[in-house]
C-alpha atoms as a PDB file:
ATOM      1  CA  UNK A   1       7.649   0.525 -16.391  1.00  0.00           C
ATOM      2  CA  UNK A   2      11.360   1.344 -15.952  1.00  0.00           C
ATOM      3  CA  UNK A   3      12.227   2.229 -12.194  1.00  0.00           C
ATOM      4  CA  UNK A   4      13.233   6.047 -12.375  1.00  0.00           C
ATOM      5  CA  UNK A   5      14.850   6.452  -9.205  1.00  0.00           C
ATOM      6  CA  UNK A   6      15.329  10.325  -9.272  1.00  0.00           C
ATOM      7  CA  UNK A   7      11.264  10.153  -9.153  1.00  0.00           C
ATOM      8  CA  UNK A   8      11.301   8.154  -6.347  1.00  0.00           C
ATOM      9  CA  UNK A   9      11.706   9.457  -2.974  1.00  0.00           C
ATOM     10  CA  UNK A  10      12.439   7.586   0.368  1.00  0.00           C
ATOM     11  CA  UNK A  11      10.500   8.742   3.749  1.00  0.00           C
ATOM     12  CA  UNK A  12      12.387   6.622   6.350  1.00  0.00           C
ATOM     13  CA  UNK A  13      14.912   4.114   4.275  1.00  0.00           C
ATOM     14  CA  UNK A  14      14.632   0.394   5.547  1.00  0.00           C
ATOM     15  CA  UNK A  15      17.577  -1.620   6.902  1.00  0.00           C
ATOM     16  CA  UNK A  16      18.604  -2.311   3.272  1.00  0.00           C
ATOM     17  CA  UNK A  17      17.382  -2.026  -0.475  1.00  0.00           C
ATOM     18  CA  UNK A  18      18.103  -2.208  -3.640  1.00  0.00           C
ATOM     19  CA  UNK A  19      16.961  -0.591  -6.941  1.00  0.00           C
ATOM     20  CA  UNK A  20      16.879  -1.789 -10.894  1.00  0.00           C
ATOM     21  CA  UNK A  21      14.877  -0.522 -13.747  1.00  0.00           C
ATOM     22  CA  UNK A  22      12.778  -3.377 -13.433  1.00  0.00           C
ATOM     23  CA  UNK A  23      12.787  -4.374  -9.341  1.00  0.00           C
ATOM     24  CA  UNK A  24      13.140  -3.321  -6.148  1.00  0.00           C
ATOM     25  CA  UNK A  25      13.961  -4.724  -3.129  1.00  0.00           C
ATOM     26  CA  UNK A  26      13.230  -3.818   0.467  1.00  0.00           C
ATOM     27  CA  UNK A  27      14.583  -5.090   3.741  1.00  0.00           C
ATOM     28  CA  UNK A  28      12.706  -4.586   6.758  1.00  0.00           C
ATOM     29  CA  UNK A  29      13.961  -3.126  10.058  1.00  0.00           C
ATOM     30  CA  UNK A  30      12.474  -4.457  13.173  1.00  0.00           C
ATOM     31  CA  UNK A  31       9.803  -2.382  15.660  1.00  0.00           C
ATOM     32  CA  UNK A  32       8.538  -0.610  12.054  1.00  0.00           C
ATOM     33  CA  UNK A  33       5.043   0.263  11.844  1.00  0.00           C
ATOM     34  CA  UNK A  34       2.348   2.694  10.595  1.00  0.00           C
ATOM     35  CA  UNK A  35      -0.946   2.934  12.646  1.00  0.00           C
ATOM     36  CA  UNK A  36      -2.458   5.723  14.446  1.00  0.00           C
ATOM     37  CA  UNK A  37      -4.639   5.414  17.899  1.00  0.00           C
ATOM     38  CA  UNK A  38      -8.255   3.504  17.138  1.00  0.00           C
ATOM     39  CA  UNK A  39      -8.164   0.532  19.281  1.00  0.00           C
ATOM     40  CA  UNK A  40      -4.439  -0.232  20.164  1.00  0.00           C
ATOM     41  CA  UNK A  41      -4.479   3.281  21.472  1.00  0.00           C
ATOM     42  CA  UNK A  42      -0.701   3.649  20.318  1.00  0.00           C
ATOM     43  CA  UNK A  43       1.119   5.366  17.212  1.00  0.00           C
ATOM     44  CA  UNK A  44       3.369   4.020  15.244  1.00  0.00           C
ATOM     45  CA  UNK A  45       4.726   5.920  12.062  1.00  0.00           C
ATOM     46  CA  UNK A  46       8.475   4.908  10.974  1.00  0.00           C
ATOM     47  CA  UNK A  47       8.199   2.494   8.124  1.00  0.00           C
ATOM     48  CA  UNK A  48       9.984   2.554   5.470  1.00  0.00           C
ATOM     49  CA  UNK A  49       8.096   4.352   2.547  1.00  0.00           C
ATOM     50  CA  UNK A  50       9.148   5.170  -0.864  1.00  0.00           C
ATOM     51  CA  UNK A  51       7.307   7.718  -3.079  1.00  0.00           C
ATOM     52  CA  UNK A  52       6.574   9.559  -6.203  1.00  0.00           C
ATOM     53  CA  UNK A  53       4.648  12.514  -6.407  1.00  0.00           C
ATOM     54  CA  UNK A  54       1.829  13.183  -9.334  1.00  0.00           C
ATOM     55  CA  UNK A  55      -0.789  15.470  -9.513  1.00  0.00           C
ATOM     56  CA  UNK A  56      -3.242  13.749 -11.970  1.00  0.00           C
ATOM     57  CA  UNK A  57      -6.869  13.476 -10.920  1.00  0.00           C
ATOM     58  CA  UNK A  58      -6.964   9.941 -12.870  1.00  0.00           C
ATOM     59  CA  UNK A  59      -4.686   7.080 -12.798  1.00  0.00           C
ATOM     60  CA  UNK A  60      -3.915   3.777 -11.452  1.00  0.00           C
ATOM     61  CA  UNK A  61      -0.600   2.333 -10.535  1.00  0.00           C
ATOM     62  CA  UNK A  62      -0.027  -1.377 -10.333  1.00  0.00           C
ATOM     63  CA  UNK A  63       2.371  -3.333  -8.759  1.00  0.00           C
ATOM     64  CA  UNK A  64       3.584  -6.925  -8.313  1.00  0.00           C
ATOM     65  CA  UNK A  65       4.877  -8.087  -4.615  1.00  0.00           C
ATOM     66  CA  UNK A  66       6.708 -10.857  -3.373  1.00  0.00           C
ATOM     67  CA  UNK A  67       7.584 -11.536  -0.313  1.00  0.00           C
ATOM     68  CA  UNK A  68       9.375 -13.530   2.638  1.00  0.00           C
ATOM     69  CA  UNK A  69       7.330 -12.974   5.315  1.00  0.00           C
ATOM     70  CA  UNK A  70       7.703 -14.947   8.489  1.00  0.00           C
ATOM     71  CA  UNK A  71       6.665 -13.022  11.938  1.00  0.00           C
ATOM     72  CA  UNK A  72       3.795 -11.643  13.145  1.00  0.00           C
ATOM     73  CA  UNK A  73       2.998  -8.185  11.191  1.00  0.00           C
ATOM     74  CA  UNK A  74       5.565  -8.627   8.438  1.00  0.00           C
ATOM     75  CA  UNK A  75       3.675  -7.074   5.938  1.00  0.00           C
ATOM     76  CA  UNK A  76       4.445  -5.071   2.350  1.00  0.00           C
ATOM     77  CA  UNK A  77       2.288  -3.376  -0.449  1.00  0.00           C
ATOM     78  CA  UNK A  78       1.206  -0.015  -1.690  1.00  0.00           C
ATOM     79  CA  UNK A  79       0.982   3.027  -0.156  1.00  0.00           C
ATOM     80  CA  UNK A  80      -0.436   6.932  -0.474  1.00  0.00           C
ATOM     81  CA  UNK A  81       1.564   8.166   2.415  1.00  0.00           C
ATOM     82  CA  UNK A  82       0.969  12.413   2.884  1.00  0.00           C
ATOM     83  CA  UNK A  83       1.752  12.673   6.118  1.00  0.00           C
ATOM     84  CA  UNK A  84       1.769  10.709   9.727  1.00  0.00           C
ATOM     85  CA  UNK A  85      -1.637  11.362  10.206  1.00  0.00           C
ATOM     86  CA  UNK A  86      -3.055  11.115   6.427  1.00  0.00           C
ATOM     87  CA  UNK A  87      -2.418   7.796   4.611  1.00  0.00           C
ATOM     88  CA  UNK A  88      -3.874   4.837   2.785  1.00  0.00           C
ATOM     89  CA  UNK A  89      -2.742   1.159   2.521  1.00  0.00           C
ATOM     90  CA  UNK A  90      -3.150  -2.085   1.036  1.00  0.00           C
ATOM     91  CA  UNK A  91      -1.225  -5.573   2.054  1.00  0.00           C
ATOM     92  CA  UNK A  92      -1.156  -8.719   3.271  1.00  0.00           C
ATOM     93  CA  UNK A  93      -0.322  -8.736   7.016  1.00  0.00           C
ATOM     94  CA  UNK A  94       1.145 -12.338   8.152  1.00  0.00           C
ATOM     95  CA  UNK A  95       0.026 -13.585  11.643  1.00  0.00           C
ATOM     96  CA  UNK A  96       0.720 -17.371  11.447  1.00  0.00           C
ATOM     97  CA  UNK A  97       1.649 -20.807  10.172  1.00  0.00           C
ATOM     98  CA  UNK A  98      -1.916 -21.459   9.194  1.00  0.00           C
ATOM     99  CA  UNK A  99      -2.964 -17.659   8.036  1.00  0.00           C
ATOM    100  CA  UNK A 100      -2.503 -14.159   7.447  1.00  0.00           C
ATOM    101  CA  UNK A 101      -4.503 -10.661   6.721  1.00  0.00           C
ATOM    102  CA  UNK A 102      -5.069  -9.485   3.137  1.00  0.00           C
ATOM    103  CA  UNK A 103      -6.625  -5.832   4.112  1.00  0.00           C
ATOM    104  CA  UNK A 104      -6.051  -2.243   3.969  1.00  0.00           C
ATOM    105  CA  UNK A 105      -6.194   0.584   6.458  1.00  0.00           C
ATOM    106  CA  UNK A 106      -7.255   3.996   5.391  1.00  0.00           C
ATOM    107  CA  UNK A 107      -6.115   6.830   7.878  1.00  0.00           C
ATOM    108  CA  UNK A 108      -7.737  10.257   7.937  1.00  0.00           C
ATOM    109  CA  UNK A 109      -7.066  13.280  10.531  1.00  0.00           C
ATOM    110  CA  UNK A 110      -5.048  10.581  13.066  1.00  0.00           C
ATOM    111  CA  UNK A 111      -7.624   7.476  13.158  1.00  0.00           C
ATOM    112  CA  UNK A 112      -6.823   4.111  11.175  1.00  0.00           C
ATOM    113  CA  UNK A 113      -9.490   1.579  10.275  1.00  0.00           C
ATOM    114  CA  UNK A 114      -8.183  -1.599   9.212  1.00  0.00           C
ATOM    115  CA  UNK A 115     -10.450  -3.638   6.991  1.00  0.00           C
ATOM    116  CA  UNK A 116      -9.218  -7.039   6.588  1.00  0.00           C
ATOM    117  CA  UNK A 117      -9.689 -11.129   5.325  1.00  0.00           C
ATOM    118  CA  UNK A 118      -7.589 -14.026   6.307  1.00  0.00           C
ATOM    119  CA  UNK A 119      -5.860 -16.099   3.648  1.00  0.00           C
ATOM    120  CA  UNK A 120      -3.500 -18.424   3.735  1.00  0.00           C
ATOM    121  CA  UNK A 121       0.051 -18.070   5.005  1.00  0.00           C
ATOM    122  CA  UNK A 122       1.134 -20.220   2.545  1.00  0.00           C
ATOM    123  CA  UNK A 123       0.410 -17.218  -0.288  1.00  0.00           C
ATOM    124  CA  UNK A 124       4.204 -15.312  -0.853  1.00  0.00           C
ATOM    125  CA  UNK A 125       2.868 -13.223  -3.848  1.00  0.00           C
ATOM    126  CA  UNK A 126      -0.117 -10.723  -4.686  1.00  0.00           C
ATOM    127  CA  UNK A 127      -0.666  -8.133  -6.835  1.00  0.00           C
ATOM    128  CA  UNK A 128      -2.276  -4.372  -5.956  1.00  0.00           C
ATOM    129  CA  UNK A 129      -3.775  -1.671  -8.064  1.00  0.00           C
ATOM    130  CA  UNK A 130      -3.977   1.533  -6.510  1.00  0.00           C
ATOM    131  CA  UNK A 131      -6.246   3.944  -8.210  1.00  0.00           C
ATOM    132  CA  UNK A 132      -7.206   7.517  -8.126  1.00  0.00           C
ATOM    133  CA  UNK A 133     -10.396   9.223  -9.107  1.00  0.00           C
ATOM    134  CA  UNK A 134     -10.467  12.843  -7.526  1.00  0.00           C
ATOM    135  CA  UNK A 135     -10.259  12.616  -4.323  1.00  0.00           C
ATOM    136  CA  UNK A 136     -11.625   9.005  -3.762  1.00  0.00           C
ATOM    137  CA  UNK A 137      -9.528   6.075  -4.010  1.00  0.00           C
ATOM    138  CA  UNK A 138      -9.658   2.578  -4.391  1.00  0.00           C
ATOM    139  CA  UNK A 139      -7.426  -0.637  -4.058  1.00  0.00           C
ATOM    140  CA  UNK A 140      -7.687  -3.738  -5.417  1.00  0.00           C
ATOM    141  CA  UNK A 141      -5.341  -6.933  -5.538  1.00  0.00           C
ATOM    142  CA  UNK A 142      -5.125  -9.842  -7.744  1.00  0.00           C
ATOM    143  CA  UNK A 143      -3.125 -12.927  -7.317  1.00  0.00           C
ATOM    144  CA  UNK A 144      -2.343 -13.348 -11.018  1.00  0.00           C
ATOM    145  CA  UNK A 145      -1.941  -9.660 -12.351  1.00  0.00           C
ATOM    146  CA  UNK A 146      -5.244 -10.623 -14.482  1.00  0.00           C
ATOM    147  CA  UNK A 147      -8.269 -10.605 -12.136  1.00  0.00           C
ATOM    148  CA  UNK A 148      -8.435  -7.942  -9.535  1.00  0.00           C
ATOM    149  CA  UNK A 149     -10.723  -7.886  -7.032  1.00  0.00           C
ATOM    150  CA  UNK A 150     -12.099  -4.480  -4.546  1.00  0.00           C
ATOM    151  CA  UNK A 151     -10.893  -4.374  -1.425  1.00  0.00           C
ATOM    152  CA  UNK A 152     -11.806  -0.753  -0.453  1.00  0.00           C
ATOM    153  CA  UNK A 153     -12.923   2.449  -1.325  1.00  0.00           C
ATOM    154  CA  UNK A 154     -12.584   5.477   0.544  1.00  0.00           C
ATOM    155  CA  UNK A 155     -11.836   9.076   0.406  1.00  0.00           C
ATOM    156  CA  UNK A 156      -9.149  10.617   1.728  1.00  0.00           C
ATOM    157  CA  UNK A 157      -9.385  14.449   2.961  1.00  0.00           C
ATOM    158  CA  UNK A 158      -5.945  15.596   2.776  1.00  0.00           C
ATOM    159  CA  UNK A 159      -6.006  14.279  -0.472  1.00  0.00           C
ATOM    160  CA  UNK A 160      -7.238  16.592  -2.936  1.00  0.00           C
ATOM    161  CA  UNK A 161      -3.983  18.143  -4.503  1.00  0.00           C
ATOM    162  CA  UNK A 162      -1.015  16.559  -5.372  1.00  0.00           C
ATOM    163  CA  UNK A 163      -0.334  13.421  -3.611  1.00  0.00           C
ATOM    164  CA  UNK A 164       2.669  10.658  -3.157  1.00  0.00           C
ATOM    165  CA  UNK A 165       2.532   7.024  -3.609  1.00  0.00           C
ATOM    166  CA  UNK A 166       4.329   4.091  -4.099  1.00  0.00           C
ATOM    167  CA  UNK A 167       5.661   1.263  -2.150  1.00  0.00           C
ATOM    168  CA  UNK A 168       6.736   0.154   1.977  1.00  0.00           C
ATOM    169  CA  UNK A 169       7.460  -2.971   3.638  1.00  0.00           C
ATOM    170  CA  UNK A 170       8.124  -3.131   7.486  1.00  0.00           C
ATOM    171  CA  UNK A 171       8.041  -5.313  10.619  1.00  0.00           C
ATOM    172  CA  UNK A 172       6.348  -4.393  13.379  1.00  0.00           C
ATOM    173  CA  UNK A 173       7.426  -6.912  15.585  1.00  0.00           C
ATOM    174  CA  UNK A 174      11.546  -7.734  16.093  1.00  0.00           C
ATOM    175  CA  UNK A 175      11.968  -8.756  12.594  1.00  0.00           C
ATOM    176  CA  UNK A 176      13.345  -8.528   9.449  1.00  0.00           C
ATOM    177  CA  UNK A 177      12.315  -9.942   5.881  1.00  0.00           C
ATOM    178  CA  UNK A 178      12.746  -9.624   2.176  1.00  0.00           C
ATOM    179  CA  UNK A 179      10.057  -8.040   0.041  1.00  0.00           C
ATOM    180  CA  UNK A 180      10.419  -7.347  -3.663  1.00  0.00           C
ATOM    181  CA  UNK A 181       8.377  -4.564  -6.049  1.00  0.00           C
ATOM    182  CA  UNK A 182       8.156  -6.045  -9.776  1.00  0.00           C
ATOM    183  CA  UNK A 183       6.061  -5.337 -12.876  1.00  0.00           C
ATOM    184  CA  UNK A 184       5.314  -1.590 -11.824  1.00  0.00           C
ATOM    185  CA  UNK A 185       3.280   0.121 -14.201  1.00  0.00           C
ATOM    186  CA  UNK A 186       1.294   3.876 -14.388  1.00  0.00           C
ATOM    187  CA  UNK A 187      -1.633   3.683 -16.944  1.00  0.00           C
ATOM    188  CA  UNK A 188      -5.216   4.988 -17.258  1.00  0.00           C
ATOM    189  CA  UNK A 189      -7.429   5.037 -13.979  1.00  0.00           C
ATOM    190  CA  UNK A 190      -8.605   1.160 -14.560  1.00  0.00           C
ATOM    191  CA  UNK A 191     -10.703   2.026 -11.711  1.00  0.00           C
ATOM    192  CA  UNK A 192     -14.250   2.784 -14.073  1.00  0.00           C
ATOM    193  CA  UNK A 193     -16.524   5.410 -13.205  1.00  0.00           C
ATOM    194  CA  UNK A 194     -20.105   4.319 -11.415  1.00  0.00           C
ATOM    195  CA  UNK A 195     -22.419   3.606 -14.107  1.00  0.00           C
ATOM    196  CA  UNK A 196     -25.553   3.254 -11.455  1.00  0.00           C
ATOM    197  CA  UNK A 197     -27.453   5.936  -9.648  1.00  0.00           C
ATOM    198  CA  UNK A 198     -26.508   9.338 -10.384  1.00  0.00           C
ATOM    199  CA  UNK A 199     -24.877  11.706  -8.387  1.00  0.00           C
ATOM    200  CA  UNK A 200     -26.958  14.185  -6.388  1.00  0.00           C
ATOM    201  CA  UNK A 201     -27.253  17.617  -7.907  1.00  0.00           C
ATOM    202  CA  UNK A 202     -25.413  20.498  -5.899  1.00  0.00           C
END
């Protein structure tokens, strides 16, 4: 889809970016972050994040990264940022030469989880499809825009209105990289509804 930037809406720019109808381009600041408390006990919550708002119950929005990644933490993907202590995302973490994180952390009422698998660092592209069904969500990532594969569901309780989503990249260590957004699109929730057991009755 074309990039229309008056729908798009920056929370925290990055160091430096750039915008076309068909890319965009991110560069990462150094000490940026989003994570609140479990484990690490800290909070982070100044990356760069940028946004557009929707209201529909039923979509999925898919996106194409690629990225330069060197340092611990670089990282870059998709986001459903509400507010610092709301906020779901999916992206592939680096840690070293040998291997990095594919995984997602879903945040609800100021606790993070961080579910995660270990590829390898040699991997400088993946695709994500966000999708909404009510108020559950679910990402999934695909390395050739064809097959895409679960990597968590959740629900989100601030989530039930109108929400923003879209794109970050940061560096949580003293860093900087390179991350590019291509082949954005908005279509149909691809995510299917459960054809198993039914739902319990209210």
């Amino acid at each position: 889809m074309a990039i229309d930037t008056k729908m798009w809406t920056w929370t925290r720019e990055p160091a430096g970016y750039t915008i076309t109808d068909e890319r965009i381009e991110i560069l990462t600041k150094p000490h940026t972050d989003l994570w609140q408390r479990t484990y690490y006990h800290f909070r982070n919550d100044n990356a760069p994040v940028l946004q557009m708002k929707t209201a529909e119950k039923y979509f999925s929005f898919t996106v194409k990264t690629e990225f330069e990644s060197k340092h611990r933490f670089d990282q870059c993907g998709v986001v459903m940022y509400l507010d610092s202590e709301n906020w779901l995302k999916g992206s592939i973490e680096y840690e070293n030469e040998v291997f990095q994180h594919l995984g997602s952390v879903a945040t609800n009422n100021g606790y993070s989880d961080w579910a995660t698998t270990e590829i390898d660092a040699g991997i400088k592209s993946m695709w994500y499809r966000f999708s909404r069904r009510e108020d559950d969500y679910c990402i999934e990532c695909s390395e050739d825009g064809k097959k895409f594969k679960q990597m968590r569901i959740c629900h989100m309780y601030k989530a039930a209105g109108e929400i923003q989503f879209g794109i970050y990249a940061c560096s949580p260590e003293d860093s900087s990289f390179k991350a590019a957004f291509t082949n954005m699109e908005i279509t149909e929730c691809k995510w299917l509804a459960h054809d198993g057991q039914a739902p319990d009755e209210a």
